[in-house]
C-alpha atoms as a PDB file:
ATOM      1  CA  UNK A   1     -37.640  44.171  33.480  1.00  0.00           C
ATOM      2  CA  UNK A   2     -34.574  44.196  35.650  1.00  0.00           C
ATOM      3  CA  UNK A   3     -33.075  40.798  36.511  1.00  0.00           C
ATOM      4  CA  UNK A   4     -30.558  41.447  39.437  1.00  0.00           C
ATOM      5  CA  UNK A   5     -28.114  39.507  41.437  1.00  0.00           C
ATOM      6  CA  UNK A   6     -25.996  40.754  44.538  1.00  0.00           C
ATOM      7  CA  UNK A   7     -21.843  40.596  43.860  1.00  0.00           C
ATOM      8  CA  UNK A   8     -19.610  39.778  46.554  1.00  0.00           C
ATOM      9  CA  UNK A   9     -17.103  41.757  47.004  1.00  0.00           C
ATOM     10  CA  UNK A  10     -15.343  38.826  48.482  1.00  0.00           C
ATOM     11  CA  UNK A  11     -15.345  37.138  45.177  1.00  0.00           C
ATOM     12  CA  UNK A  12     -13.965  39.764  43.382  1.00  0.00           C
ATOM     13  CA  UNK A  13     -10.080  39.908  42.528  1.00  0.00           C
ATOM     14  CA  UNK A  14      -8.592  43.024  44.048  1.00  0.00           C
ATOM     15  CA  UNK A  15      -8.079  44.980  40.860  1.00  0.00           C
ATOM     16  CA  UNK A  16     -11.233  44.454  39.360  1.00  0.00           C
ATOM     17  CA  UNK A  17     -13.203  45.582  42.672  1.00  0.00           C
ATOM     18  CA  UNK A  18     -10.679  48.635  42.578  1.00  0.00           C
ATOM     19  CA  UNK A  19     -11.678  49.350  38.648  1.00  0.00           C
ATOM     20  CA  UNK A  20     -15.185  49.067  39.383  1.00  0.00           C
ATOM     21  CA  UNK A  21     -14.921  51.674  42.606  1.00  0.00           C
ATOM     22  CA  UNK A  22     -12.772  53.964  40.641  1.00  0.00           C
ATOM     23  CA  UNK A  23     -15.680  54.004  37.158  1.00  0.00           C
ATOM     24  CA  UNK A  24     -18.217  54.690  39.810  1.00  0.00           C
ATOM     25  CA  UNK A  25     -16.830  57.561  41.381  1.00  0.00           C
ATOM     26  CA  UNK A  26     -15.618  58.759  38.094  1.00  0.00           C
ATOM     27  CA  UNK A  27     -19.138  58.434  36.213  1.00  0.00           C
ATOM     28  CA  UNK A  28     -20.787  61.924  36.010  1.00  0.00           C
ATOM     29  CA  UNK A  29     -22.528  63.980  38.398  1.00  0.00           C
ATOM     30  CA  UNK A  30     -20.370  62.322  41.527  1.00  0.00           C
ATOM     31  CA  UNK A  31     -17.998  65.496  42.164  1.00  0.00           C
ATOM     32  CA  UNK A  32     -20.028  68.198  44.291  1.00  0.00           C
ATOM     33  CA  UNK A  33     -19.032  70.961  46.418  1.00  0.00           C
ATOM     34  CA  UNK A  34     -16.341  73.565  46.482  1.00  0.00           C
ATOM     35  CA  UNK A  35     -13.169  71.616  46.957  1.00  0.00           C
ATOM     36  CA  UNK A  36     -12.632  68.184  44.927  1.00  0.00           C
ATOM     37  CA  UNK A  37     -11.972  65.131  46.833  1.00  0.00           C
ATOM     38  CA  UNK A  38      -9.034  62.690  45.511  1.00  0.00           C
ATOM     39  CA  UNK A  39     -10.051  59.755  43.316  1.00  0.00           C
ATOM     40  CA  UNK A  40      -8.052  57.199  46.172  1.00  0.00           C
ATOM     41  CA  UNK A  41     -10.071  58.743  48.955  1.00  0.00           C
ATOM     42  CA  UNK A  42     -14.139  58.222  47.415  1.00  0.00           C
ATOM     43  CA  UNK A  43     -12.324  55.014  46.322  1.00  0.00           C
ATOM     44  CA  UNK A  44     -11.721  53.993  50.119  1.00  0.00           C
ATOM     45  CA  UNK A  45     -15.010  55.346  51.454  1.00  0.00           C
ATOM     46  CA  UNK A  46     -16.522  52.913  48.824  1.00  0.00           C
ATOM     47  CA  UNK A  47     -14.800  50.231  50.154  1.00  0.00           C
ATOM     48  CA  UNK A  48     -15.393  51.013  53.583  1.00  0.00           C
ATOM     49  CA  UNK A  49     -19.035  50.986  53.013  1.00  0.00           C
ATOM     50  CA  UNK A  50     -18.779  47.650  50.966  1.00  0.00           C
ATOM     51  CA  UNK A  51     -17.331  46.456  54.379  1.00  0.00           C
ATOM     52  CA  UNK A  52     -19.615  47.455  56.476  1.00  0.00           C
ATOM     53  CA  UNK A  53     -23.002  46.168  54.473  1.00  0.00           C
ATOM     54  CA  UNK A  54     -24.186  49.771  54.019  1.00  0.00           C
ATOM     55  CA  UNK A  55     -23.592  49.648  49.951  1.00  0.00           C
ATOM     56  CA  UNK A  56     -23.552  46.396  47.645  1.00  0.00           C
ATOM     57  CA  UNK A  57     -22.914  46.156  44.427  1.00  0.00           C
ATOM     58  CA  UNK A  58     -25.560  44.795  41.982  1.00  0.00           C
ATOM     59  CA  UNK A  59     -25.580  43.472  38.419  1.00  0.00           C
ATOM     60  CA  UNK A  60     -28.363  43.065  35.739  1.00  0.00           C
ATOM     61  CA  UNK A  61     -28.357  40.493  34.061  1.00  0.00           C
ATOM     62  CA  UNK A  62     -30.599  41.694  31.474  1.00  0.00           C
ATOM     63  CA  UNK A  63     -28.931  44.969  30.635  1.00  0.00           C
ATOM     64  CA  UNK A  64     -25.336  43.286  31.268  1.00  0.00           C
ATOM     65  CA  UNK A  65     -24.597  46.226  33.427  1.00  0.00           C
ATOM     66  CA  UNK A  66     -23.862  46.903  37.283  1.00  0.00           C
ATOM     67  CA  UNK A  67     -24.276  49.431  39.641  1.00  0.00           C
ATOM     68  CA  UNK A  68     -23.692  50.869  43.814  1.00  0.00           C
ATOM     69  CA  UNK A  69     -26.995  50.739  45.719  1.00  0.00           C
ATOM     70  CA  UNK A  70     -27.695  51.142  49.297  1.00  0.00           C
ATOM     71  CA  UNK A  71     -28.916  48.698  51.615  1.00  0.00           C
ATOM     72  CA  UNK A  72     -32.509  48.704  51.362  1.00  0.00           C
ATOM     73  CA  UNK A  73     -32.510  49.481  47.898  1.00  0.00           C
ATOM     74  CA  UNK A  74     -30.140  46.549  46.967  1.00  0.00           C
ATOM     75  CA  UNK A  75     -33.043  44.282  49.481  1.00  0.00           C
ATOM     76  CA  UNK A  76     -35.926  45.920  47.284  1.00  0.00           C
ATOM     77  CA  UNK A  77     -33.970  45.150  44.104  1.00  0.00           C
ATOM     78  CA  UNK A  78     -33.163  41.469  44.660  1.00  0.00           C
ATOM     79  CA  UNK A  79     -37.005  41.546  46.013  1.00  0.00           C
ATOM     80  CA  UNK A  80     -39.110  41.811  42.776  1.00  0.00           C
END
């Protein structure tokens, strides 16, 4: 089972945060539609959601690995 924790953004330096923004919009299956948008732009709309609550990022500590979640599933997540 799952063990996860919520991660501040706040507490990360500014170059990790930007590392971890740039694997997730790099992992597979994150490119659709006709045109392809730049890697600095999904980048800032990550961010921009960090800011704003919408997105959080989460980390098990079972698996040792993180992940992007909305809101409510982030709430459900640190939940159980």
């Amino acid at each position: 089972m799952a063990n996860f924790i919520a991660v501040p953004m706040a507490q990360l330096a500014d170059t990790t945060l930007n590392a971890l923004l740039e694997e997730f919009v790099s992992r597979d299956g994150t490119d659709y539609g006709e045109t392809e948008t730049p890697l600095d732009q999904k980048v800032a709309g990550l961010r921009s959601r960090l800011d704003s609550g919408e997105i959080q990022i989460l980390y098990d500590t079972d698996s040792e690995q993180w992940d992007i979640v909305d809101r409510e599933s982030a709430h459900r997540l640190l939940q159980d």
